[in-house]
N, C-alpha and C. Protein backbone atom coordinates (compact mmCIF):
# COMPACT_ATOMS: atom_id res chain seq x y z
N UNK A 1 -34.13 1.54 -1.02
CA UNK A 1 -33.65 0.18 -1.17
C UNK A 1 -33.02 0.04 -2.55
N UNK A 2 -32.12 -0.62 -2.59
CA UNK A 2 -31.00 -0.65 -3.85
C UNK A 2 -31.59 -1.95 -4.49
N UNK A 3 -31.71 -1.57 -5.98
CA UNK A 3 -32.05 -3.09 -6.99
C UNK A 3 -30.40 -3.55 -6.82
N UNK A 4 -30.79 -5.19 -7.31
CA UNK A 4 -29.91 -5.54 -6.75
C UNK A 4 -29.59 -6.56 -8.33
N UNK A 5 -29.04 -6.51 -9.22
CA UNK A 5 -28.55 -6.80 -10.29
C UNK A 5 -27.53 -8.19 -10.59
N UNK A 6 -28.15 -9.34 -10.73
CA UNK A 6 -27.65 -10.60 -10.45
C UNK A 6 -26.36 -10.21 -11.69
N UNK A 7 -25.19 -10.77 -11.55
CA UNK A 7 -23.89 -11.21 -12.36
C UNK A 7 -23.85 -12.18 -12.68
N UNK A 8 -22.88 -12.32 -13.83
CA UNK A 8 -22.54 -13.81 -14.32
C UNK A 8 -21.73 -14.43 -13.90
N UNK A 9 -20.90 -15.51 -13.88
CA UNK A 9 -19.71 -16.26 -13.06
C UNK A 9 -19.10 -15.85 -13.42
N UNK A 10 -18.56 -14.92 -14.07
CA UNK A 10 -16.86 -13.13 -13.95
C UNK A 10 -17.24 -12.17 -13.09
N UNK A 11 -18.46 -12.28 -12.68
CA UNK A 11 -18.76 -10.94 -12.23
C UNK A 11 -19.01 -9.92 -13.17
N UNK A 12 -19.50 -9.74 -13.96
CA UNK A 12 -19.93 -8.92 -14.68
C UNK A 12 -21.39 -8.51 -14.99
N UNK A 13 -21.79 -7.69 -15.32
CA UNK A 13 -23.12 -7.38 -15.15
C UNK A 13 -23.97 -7.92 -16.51
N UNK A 14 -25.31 -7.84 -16.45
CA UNK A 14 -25.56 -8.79 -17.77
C UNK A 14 -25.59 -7.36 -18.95
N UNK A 15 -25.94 -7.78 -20.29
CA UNK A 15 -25.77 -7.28 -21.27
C UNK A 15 -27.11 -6.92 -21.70
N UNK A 16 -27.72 -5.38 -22.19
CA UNK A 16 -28.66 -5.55 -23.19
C UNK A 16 -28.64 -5.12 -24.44
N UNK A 17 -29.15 -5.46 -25.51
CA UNK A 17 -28.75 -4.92 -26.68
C UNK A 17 -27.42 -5.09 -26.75
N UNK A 18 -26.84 -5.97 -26.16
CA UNK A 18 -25.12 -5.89 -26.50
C UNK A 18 -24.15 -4.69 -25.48
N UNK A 19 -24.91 -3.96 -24.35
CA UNK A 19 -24.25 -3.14 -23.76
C UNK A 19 -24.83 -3.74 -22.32
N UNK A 20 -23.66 -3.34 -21.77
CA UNK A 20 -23.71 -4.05 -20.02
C UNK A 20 -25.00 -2.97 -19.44
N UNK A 21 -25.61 -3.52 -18.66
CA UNK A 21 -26.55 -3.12 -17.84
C UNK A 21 -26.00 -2.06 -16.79
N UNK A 22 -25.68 -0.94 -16.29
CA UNK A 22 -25.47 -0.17 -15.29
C UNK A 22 -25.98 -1.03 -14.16
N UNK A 23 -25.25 -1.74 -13.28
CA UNK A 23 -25.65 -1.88 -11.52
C UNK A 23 -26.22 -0.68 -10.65
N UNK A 24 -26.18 0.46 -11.06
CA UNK A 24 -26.24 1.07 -10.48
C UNK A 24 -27.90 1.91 -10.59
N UNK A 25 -28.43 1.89 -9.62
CA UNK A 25 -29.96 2.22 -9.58
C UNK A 25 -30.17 3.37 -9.84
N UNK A 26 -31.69 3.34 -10.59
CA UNK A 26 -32.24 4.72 -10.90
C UNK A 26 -32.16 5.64 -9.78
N UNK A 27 -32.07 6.90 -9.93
CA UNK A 27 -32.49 8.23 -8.79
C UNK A 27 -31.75 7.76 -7.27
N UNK A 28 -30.52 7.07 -7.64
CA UNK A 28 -29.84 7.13 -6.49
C UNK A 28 -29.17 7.98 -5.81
N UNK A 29 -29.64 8.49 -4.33
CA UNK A 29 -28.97 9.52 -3.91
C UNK A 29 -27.54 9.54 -4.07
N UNK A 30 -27.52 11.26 -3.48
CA UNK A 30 -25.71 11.49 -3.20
C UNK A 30 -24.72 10.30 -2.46
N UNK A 31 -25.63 10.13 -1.38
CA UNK A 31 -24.94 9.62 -0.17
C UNK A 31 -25.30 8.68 -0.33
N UNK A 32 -26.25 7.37 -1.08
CA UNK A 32 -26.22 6.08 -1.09
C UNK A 32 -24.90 5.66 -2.36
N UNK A 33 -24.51 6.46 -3.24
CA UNK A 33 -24.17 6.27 -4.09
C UNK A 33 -22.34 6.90 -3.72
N UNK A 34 -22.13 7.83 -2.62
CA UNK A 34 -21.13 7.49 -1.70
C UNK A 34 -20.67 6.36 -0.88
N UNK A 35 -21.93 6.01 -0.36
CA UNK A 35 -21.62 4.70 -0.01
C UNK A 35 -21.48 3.56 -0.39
N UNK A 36 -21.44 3.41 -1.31
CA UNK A 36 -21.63 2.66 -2.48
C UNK A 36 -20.12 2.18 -3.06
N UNK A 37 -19.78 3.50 -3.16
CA UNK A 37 -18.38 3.26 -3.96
C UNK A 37 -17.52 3.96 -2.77
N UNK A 38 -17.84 4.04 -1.73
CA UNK A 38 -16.42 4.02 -1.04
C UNK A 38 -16.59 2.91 -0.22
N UNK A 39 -17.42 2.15 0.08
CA UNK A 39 -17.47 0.53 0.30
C UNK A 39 -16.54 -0.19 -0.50
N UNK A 40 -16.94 -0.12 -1.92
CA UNK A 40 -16.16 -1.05 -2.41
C UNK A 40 -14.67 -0.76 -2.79
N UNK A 41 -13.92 1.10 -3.33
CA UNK A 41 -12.81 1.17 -3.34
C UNK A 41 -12.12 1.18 -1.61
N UNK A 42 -12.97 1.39 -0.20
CA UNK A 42 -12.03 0.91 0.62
C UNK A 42 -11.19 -0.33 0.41
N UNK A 43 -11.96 -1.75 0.71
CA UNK A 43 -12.13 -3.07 0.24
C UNK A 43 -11.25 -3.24 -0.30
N UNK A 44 -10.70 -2.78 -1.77
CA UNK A 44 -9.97 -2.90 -2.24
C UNK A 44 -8.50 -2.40 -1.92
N UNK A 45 -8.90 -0.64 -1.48
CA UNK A 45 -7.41 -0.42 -0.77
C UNK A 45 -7.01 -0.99 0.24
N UNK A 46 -7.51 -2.23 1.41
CA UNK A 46 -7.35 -2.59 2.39
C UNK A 46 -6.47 -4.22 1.74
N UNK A 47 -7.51 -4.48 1.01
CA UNK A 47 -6.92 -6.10 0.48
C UNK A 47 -4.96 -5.52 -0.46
N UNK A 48 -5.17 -4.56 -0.94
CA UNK A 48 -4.19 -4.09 -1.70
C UNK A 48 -2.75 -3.80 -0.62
N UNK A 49 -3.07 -3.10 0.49
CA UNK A 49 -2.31 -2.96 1.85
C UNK A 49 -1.45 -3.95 2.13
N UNK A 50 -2.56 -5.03 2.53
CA UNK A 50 -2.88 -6.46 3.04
C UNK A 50 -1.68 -6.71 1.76
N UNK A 51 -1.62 -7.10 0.92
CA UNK A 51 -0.41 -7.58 0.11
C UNK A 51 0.62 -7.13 0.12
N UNK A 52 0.59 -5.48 -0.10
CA UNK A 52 2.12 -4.42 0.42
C UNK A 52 2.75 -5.72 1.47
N UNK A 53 1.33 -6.22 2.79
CA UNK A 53 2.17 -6.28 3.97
C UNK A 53 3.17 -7.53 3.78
N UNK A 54 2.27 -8.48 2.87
CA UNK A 54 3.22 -9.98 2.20
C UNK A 54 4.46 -9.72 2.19
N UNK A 55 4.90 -8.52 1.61
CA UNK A 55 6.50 -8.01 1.03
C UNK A 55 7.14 -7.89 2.53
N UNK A 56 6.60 -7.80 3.40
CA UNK A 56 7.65 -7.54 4.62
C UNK A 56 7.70 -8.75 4.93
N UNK A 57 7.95 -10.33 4.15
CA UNK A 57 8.39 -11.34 4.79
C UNK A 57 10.01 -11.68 4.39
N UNK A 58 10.71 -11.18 5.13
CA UNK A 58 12.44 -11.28 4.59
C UNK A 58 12.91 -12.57 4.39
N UNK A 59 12.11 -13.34 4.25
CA UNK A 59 12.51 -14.39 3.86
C UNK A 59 12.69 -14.61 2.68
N UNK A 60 11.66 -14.26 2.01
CA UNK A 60 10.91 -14.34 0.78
C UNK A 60 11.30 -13.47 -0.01
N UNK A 61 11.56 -12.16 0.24
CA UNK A 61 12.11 -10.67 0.13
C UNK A 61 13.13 -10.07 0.09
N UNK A 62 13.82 -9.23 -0.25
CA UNK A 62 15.06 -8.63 -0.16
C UNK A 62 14.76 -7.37 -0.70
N UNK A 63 14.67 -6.57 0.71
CA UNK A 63 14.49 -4.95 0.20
C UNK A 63 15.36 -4.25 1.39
N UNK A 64 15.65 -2.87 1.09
CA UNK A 64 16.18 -1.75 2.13
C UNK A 64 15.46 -0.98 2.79
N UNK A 65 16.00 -0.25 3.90
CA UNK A 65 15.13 0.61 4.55
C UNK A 65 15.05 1.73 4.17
N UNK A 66 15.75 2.33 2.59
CA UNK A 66 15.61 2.82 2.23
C UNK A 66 14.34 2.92 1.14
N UNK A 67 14.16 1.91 0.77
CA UNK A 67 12.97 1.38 -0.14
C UNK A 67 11.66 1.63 0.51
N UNK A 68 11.63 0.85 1.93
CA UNK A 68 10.57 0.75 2.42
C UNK A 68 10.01 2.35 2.66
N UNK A 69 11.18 3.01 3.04
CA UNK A 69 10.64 4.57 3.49
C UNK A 69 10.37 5.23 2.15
N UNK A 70 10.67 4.86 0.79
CA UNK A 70 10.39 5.59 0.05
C UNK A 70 8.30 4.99 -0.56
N UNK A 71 8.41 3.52 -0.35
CA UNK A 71 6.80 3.25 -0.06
C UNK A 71 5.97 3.86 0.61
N UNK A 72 6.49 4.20 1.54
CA UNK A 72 5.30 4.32 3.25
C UNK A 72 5.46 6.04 2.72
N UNK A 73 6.54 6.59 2.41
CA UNK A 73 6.27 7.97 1.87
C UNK A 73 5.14 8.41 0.86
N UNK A 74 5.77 7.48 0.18
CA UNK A 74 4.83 7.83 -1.44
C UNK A 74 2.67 7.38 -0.90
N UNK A 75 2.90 6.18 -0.07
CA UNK A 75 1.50 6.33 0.75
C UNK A 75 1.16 7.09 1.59
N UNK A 76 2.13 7.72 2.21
CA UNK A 76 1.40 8.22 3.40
C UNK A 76 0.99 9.90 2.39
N UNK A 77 1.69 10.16 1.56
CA UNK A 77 1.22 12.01 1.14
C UNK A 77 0.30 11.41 0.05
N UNK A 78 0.07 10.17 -0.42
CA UNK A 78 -1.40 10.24 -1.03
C UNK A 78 -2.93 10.15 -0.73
N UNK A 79 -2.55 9.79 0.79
CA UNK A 79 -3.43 9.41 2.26
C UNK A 79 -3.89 10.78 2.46
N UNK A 80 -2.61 11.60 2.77
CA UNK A 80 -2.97 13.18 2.87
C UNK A 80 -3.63 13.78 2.07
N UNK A 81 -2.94 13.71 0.88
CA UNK A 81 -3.69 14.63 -0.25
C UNK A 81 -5.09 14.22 -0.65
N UNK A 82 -5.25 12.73 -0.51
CA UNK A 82 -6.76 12.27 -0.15
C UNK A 82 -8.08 13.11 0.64
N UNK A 83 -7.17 12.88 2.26
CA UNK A 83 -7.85 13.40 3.39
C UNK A 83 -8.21 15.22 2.74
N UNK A 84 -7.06 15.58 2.48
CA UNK A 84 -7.30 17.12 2.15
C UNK A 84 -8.49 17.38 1.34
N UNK A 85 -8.96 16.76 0.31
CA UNK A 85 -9.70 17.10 -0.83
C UNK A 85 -11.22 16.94 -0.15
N UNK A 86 -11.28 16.08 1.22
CA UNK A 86 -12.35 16.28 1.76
C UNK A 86 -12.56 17.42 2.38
N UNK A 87 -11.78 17.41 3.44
CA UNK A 87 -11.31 19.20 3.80
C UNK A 87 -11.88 20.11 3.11
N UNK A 88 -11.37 19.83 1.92
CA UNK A 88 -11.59 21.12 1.11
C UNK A 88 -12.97 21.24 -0.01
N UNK A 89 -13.44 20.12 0.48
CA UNK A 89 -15.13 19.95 -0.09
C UNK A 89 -15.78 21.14 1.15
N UNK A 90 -15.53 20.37 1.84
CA UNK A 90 -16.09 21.23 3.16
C UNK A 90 -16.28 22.48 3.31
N UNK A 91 -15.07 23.01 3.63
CA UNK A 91 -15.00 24.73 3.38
C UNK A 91 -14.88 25.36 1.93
N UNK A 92 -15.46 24.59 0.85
CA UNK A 92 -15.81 25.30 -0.28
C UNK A 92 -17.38 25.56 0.21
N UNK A 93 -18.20 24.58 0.64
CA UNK A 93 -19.83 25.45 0.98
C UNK A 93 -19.56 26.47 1.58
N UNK A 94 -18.61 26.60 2.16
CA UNK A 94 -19.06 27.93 3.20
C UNK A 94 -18.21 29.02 2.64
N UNK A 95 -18.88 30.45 2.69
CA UNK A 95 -17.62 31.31 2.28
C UNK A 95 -17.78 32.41 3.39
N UNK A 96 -16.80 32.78 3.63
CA UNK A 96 -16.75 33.92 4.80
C UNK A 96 -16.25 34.71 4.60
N UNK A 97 -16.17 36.39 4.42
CA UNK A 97 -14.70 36.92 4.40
C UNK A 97 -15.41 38.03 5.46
N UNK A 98 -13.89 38.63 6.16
CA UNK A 98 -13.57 39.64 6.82
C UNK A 98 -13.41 40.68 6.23
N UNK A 99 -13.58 41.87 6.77
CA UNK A 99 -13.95 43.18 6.13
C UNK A 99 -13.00 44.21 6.81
């Protein structure tokens, strides 16, 4: 079970001795502490999306389809190179070779 660390009205964590308190709990596992922070940077890449999508109102807007493809590019191979680095967590435990 996660302590749960009240904030101030910024959101910020409180202070001791003049240094912010870590939110983050003693002897927290791998995987609570995965979940943890890919909870909250999804969240953020989704709300962040969610605004990209504002820009496709042409009303409001004036862009090319050249623009747009150079966005959805530049996201989509950082999506990849994302996905990959899990990949490649993966088959670093294991090692195999052929003989």
């Amino acid at each position: 079970m996660a302590t749960v660390i009240k904030k101030d009205a910024k959101g910020n964590a409180p202070k001791v001795d003049g240094k912010k308190k870590s939110a983050v709990p003693e002897n927290e596992s791998k995987e609570d502490k995965f979940k943890r922070l890919a909870t909250r940077r999804v969240k953020l890449i989704l709300k962040l999306v969610d605004g990209l999508g504002n820009l496709g109102n042409r009303n409001a807007y004036g862009y090319s389809d050249e623009q747009i493809e150079k966005i959805f590019g530049k996201i989509e191979g950082a999506v990849r190179d994302t996905r990959n680095k899990f990949s490649k967590a993966a088959e670093k435990k294991s090692f195999h070779i052929e003989l």
